[in-house]
N, C-alpha and C. Protein backbone atom coordinates (compact mmCIF):
# COMPACT_ATOMS: atom_id res chain seq x y z
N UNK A 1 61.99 48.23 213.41
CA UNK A 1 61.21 47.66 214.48
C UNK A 1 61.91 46.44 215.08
N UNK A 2 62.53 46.12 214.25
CA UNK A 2 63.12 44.34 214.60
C UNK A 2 64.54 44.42 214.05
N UNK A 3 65.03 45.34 214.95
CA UNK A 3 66.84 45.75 214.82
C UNK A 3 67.68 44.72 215.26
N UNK A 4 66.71 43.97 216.44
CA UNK A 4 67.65 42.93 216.90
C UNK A 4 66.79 41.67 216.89
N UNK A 5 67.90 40.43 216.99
CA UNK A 5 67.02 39.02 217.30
C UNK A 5 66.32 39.13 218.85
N UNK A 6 66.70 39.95 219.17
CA UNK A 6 65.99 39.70 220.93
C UNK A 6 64.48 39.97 220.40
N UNK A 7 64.00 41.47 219.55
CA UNK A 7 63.01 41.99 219.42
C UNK A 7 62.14 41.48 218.72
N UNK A 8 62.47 40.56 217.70
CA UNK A 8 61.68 39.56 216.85
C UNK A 8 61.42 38.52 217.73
N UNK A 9 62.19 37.60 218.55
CA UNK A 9 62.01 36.49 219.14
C UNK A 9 61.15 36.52 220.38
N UNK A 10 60.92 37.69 220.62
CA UNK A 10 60.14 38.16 221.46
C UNK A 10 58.80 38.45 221.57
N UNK A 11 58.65 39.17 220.25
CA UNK A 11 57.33 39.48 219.73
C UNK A 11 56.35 38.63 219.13
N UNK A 12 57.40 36.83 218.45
CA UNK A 12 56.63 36.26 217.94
C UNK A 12 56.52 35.17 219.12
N UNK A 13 57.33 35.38 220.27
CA UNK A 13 56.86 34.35 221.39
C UNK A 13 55.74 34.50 221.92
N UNK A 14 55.75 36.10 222.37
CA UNK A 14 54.25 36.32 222.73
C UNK A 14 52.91 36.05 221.86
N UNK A 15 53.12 36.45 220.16
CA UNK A 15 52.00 35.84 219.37
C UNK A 15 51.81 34.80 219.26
N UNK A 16 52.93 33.59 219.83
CA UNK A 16 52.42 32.59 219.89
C UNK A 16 51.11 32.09 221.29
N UNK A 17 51.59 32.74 222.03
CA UNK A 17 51.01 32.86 223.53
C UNK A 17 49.68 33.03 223.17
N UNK A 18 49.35 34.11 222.95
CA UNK A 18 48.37 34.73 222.48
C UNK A 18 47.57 34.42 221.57
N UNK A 19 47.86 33.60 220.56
CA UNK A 19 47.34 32.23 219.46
C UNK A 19 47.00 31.21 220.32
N UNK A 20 47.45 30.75 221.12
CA UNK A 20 46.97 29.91 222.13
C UNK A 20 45.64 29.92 222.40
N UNK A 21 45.71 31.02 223.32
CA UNK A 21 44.27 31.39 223.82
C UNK A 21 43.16 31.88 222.55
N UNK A 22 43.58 32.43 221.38
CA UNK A 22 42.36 32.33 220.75
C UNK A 22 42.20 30.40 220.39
N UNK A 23 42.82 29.44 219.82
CA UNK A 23 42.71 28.64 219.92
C UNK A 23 41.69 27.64 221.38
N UNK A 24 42.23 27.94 222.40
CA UNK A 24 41.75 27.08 223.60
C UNK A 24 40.23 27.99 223.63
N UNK A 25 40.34 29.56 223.48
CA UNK A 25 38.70 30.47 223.04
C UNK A 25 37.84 29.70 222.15
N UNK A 26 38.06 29.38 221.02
CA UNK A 26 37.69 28.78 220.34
C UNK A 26 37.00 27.26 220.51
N UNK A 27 37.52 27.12 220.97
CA UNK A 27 37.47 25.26 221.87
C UNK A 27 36.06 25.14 222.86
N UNK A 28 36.69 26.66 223.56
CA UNK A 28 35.51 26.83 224.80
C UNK A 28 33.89 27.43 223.94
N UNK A 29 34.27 27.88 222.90
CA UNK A 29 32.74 28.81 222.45
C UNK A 29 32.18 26.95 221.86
N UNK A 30 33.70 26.26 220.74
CA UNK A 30 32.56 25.11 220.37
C UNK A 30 32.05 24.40 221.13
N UNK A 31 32.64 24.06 222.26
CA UNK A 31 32.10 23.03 223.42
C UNK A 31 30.57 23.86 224.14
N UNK A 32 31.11 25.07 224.34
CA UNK A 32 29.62 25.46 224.79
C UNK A 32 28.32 26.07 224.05
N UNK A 33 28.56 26.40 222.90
CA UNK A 33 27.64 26.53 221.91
C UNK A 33 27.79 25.76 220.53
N UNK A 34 28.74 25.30 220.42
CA UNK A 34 28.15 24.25 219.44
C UNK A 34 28.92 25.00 218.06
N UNK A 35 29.13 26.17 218.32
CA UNK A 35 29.64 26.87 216.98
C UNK A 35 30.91 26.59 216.51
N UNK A 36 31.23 25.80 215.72
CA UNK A 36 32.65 25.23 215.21
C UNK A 36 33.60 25.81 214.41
N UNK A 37 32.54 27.19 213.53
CA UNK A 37 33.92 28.34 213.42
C UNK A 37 35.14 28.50 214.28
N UNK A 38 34.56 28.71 215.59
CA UNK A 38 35.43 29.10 216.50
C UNK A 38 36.72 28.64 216.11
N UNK A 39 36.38 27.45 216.61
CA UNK A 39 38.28 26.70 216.61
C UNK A 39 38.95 26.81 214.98
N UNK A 40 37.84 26.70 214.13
CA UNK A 40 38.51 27.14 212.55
C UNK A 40 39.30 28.67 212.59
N UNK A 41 38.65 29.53 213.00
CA UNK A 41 39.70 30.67 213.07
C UNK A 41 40.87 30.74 214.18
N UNK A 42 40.56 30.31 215.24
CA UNK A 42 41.45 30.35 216.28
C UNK A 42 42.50 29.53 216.22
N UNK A 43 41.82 28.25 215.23
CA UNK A 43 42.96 27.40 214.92
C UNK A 43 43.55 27.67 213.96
N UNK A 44 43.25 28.43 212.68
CA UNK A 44 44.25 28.86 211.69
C UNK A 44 45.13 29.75 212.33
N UNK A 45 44.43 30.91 213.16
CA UNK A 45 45.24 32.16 213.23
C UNK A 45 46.53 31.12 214.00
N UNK A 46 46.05 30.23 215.12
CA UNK A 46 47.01 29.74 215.79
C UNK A 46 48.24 29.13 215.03
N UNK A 47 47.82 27.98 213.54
CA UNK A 47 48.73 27.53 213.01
C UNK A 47 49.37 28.54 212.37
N UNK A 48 49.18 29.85 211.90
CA UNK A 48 49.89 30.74 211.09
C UNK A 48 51.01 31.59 211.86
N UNK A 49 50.87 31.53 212.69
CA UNK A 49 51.74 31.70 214.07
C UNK A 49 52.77 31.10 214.62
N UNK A 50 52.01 29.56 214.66
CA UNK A 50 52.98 28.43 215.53
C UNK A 50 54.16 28.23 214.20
N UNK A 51 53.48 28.32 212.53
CA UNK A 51 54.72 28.56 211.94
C UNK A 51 55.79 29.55 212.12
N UNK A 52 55.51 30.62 211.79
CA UNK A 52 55.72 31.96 211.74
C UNK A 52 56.72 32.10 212.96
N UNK A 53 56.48 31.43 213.76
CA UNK A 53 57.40 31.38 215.25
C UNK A 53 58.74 30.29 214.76
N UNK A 54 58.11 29.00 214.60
CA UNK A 54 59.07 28.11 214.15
C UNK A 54 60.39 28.84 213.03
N UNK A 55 59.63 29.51 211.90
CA UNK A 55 60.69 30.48 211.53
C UNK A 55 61.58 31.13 211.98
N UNK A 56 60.95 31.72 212.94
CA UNK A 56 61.94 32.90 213.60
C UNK A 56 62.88 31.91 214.44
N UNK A 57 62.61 31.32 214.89
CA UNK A 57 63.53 30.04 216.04
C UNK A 57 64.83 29.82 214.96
N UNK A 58 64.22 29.38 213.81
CA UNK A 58 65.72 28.71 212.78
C UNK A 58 66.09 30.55 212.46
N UNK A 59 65.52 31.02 211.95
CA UNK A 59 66.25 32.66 211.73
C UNK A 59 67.14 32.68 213.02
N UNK A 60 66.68 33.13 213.94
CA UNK A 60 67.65 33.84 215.10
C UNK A 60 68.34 32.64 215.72
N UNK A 61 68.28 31.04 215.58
CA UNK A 61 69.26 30.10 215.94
C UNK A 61 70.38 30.00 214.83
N UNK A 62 70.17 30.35 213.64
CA UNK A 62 71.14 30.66 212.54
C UNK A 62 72.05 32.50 212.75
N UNK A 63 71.43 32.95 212.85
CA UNK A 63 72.47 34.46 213.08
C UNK A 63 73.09 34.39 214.55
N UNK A 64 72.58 34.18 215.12
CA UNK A 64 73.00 33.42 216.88
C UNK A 64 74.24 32.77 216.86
N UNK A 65 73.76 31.51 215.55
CA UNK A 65 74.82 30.11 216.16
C UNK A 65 74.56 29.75 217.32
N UNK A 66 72.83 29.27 217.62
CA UNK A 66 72.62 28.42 218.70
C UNK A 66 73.25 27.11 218.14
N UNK A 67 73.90 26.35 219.38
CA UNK A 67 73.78 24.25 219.41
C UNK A 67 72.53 24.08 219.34
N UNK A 68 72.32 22.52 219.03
CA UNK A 68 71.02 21.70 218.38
C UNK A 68 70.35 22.01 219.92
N UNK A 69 70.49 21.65 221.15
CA UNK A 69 69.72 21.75 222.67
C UNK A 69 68.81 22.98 222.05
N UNK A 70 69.67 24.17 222.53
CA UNK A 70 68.53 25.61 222.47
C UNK A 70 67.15 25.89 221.32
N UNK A 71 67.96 25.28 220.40
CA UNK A 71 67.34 25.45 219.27
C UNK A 71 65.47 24.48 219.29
N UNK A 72 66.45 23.23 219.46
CA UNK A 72 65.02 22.22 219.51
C UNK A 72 64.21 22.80 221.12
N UNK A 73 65.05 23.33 221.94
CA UNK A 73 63.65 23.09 222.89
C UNK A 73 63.31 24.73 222.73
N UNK A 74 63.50 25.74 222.15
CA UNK A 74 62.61 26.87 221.37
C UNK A 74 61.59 26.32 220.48
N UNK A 75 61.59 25.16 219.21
CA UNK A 75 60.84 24.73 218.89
C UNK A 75 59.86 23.99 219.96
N UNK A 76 60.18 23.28 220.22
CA UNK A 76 59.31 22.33 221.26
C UNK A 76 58.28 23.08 222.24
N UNK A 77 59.01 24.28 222.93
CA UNK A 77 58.05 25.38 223.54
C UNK A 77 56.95 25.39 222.94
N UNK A 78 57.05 26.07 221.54
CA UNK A 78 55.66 26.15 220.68
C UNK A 78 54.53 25.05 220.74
N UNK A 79 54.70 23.71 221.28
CA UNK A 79 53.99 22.83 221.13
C UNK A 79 53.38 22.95 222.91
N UNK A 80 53.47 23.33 223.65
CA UNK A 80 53.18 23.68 224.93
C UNK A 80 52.63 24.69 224.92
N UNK A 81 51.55 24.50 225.05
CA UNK A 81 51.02 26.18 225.61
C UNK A 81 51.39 27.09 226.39
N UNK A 82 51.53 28.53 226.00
CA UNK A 82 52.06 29.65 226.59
C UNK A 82 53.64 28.93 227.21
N UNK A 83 54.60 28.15 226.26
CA UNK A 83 55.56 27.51 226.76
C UNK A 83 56.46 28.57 226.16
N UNK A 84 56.33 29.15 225.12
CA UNK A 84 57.01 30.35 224.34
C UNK A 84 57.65 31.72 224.90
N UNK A 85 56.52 31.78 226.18
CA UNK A 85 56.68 33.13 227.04
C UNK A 85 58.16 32.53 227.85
N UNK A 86 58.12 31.76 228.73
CA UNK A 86 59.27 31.28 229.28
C UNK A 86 60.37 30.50 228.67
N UNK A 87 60.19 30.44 227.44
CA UNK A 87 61.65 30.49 227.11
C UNK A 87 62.13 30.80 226.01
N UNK A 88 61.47 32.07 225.68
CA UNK A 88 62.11 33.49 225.78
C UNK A 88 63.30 34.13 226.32
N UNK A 89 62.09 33.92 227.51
CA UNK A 89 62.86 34.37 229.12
C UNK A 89 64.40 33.16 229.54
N UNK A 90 64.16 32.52 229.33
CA UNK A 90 65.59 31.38 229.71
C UNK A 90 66.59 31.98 228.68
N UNK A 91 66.19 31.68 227.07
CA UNK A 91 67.34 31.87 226.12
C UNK A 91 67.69 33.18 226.47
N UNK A 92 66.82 34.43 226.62
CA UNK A 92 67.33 36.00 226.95
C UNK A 92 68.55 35.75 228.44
N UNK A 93 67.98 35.42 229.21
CA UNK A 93 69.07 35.18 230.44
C UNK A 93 70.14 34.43 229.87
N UNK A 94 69.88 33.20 229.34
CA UNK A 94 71.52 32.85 228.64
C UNK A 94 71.95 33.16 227.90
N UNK A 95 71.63 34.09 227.32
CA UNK A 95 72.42 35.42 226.65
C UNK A 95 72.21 34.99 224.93
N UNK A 96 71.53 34.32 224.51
CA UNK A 96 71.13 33.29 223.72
C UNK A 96 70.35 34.56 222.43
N UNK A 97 69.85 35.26 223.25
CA UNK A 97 69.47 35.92 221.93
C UNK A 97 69.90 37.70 221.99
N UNK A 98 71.16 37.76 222.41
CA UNK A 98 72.25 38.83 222.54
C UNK A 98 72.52 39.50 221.18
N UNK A 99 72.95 40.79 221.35
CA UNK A 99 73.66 40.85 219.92
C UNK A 99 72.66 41.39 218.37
N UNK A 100 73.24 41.15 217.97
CA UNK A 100 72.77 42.17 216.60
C UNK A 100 72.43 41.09 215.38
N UNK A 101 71.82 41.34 213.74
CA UNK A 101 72.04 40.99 213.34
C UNK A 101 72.89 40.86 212.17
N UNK A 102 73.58 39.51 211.76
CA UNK A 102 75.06 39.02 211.13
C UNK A 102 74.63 39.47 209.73
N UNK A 103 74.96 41.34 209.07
CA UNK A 103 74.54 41.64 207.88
C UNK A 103 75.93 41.33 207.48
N UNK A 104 77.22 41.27 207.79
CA UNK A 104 78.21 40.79 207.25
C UNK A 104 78.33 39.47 206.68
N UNK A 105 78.88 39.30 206.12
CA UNK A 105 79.24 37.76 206.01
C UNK A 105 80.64 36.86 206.41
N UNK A 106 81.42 38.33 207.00
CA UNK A 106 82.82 37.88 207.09
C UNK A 106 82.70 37.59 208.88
N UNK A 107 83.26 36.46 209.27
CA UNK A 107 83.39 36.16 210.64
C UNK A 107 84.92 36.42 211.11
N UNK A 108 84.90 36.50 212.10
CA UNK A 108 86.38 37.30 212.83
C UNK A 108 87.53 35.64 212.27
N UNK A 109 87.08 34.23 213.05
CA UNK A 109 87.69 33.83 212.81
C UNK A 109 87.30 32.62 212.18
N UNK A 110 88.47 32.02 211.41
CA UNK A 110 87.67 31.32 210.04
C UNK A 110 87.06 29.91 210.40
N UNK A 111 86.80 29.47 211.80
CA UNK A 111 86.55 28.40 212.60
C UNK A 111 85.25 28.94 213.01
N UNK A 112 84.57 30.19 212.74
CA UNK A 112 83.83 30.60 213.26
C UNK A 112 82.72 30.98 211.66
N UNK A 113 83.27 30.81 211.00
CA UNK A 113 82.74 30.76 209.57
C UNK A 113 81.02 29.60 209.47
N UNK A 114 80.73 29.83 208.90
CA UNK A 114 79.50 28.62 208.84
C UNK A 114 78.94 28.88 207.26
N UNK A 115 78.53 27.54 206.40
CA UNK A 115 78.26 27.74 205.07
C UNK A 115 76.97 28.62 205.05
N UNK A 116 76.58 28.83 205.33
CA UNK A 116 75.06 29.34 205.44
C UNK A 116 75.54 31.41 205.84
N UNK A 117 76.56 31.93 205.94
CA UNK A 117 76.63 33.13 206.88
C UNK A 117 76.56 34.17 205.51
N UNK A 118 77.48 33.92 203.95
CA UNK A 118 77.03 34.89 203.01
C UNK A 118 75.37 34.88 202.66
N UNK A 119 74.81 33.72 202.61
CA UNK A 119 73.35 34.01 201.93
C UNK A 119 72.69 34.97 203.34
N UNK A 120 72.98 34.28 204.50
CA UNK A 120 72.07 34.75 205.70
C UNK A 120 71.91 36.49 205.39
N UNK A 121 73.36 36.54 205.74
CA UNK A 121 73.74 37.92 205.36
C UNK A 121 72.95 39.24 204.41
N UNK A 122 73.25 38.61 202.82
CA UNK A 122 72.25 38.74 201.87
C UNK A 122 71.34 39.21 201.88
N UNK A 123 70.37 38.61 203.11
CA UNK A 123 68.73 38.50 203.30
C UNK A 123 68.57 39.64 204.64
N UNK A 124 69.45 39.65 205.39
CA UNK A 124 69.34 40.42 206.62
C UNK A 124 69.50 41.73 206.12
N UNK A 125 70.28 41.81 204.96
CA UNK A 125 70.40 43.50 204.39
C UNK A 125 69.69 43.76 203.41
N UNK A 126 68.33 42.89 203.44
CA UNK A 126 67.24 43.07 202.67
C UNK A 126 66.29 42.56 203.52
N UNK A 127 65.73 43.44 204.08
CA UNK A 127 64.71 42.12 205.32
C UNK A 127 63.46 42.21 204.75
N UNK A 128 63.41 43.13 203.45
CA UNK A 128 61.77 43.06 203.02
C UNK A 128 61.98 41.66 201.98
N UNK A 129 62.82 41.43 201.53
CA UNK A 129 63.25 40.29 200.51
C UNK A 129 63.14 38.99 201.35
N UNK A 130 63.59 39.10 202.86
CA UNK A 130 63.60 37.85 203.43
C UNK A 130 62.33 37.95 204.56
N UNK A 131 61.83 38.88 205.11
CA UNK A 131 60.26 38.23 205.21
C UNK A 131 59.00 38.19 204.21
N UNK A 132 59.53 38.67 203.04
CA UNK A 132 58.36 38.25 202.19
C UNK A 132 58.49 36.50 201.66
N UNK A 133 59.80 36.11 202.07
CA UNK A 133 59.99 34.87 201.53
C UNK A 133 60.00 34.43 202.73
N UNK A 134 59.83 34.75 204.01
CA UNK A 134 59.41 34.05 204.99
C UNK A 134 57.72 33.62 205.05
N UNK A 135 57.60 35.02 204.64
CA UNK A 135 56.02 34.57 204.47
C UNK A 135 55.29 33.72 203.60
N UNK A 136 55.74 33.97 202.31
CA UNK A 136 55.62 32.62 201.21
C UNK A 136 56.11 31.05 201.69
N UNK A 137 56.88 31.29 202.72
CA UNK A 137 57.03 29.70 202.14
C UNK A 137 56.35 29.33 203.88
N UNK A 138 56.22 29.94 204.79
CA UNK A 138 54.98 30.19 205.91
C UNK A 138 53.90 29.88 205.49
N UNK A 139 53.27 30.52 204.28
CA UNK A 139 51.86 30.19 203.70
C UNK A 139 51.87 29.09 202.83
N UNK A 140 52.69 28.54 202.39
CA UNK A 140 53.23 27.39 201.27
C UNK A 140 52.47 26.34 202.54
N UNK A 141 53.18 26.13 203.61
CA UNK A 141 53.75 25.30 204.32
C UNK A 141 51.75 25.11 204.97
N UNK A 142 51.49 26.69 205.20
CA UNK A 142 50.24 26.36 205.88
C UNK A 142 48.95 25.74 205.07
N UNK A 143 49.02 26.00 203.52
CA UNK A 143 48.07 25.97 202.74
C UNK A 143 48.08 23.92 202.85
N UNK A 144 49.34 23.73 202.70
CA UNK A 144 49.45 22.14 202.56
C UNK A 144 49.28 21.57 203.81
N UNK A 145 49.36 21.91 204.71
CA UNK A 145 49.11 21.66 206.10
C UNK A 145 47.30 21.72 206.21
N UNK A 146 46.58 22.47 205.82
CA UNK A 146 44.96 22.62 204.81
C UNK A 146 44.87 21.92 204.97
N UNK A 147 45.25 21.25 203.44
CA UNK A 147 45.08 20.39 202.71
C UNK A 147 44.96 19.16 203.53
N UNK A 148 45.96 18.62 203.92
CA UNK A 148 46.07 17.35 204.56
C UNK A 148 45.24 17.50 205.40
N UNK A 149 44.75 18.20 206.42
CA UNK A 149 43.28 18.49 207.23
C UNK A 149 44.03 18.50 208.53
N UNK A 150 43.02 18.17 209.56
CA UNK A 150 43.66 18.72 211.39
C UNK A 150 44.17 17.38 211.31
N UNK A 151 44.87 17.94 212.96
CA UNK A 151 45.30 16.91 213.60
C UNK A 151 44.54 15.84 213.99
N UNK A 152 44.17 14.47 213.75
CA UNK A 152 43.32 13.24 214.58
C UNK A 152 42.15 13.26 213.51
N UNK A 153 42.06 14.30 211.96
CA UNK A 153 41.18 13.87 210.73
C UNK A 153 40.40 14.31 211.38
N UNK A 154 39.18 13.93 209.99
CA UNK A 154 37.93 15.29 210.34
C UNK A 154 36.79 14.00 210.47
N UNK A 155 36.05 13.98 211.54
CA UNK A 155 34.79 13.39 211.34
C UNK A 155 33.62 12.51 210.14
N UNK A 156 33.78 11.41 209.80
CA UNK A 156 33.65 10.73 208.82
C UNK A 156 32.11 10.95 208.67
């Protein structure tokens, strides 16, 4: 399903999009009825996402070899609403998420090497090994994120 970085980076841009609006849904049912589930689910599903995306950004900026620019403002999108859909669309036009993924570990030339390219490798020719450990440490990340509570604390 996810042969290439275009097809992953794609799919989780739009779930981020789409987490959005159950989020801002959520917002609109508590403001107008009072029901505060809302934003509890819309806001988890949203944070399990806005990670889940952030992942994929360092995944496909690591098999890529994006510079620090592309990379941080793919992250940063996520913090903008529906900012994910368009730049997508930018990195796809700059050719940014081209190409296949790096199951080798050997690079053509040795300037082109990076410490990180045997483990990457590793994991790409096991992708059930490396999104189940995407997902663990996704849910690691979200459970403690819980914990510590929302953004601006909870009502005293």
């Amino acid at each position: 399903m996810f042969r290439a970085p275009l097809t992953l980076f794609r799919t989780l841009a739009f779930a981020e999009a789409v987490s959005w609006t159950l989020l801002i849904a959520g917002l609109i049912v508590r403001a107008t009825t009072g029901w505060a589930p809302a934003v509890t689910i819309g806001g988890g599903i949203h944070g399990f996402v806005f990670l889940s995306y952030g992942a994929t950004v360092v995944l496909v900026a690591l098999n890529n070899r994006w510079r620090v620019g592309p990379t941080a403002a793919a992250l940063v999108s996520a913090i903008v609403p529906y900012a994910t859909v368009p730049a997508e669309i930018w990195l796809h036009r700059r050719g940014l998420l081209d190409g296949q993924w790096r199951t080798e570990s050997s690079a053509t030339l040795d300037a082109e090497r990076r410490w990180y390219d045997a483990p990457l490798a590793w994991f790409l020719r096991r992708p059930w090994v490396l999104v189940g450990g995407i997902l663990v440490l996704v849910a690691a990340l979200f459970a403690a994120l819980l914990l510590i509570g929302p953004p601006g604390g909870t009502k005293a």
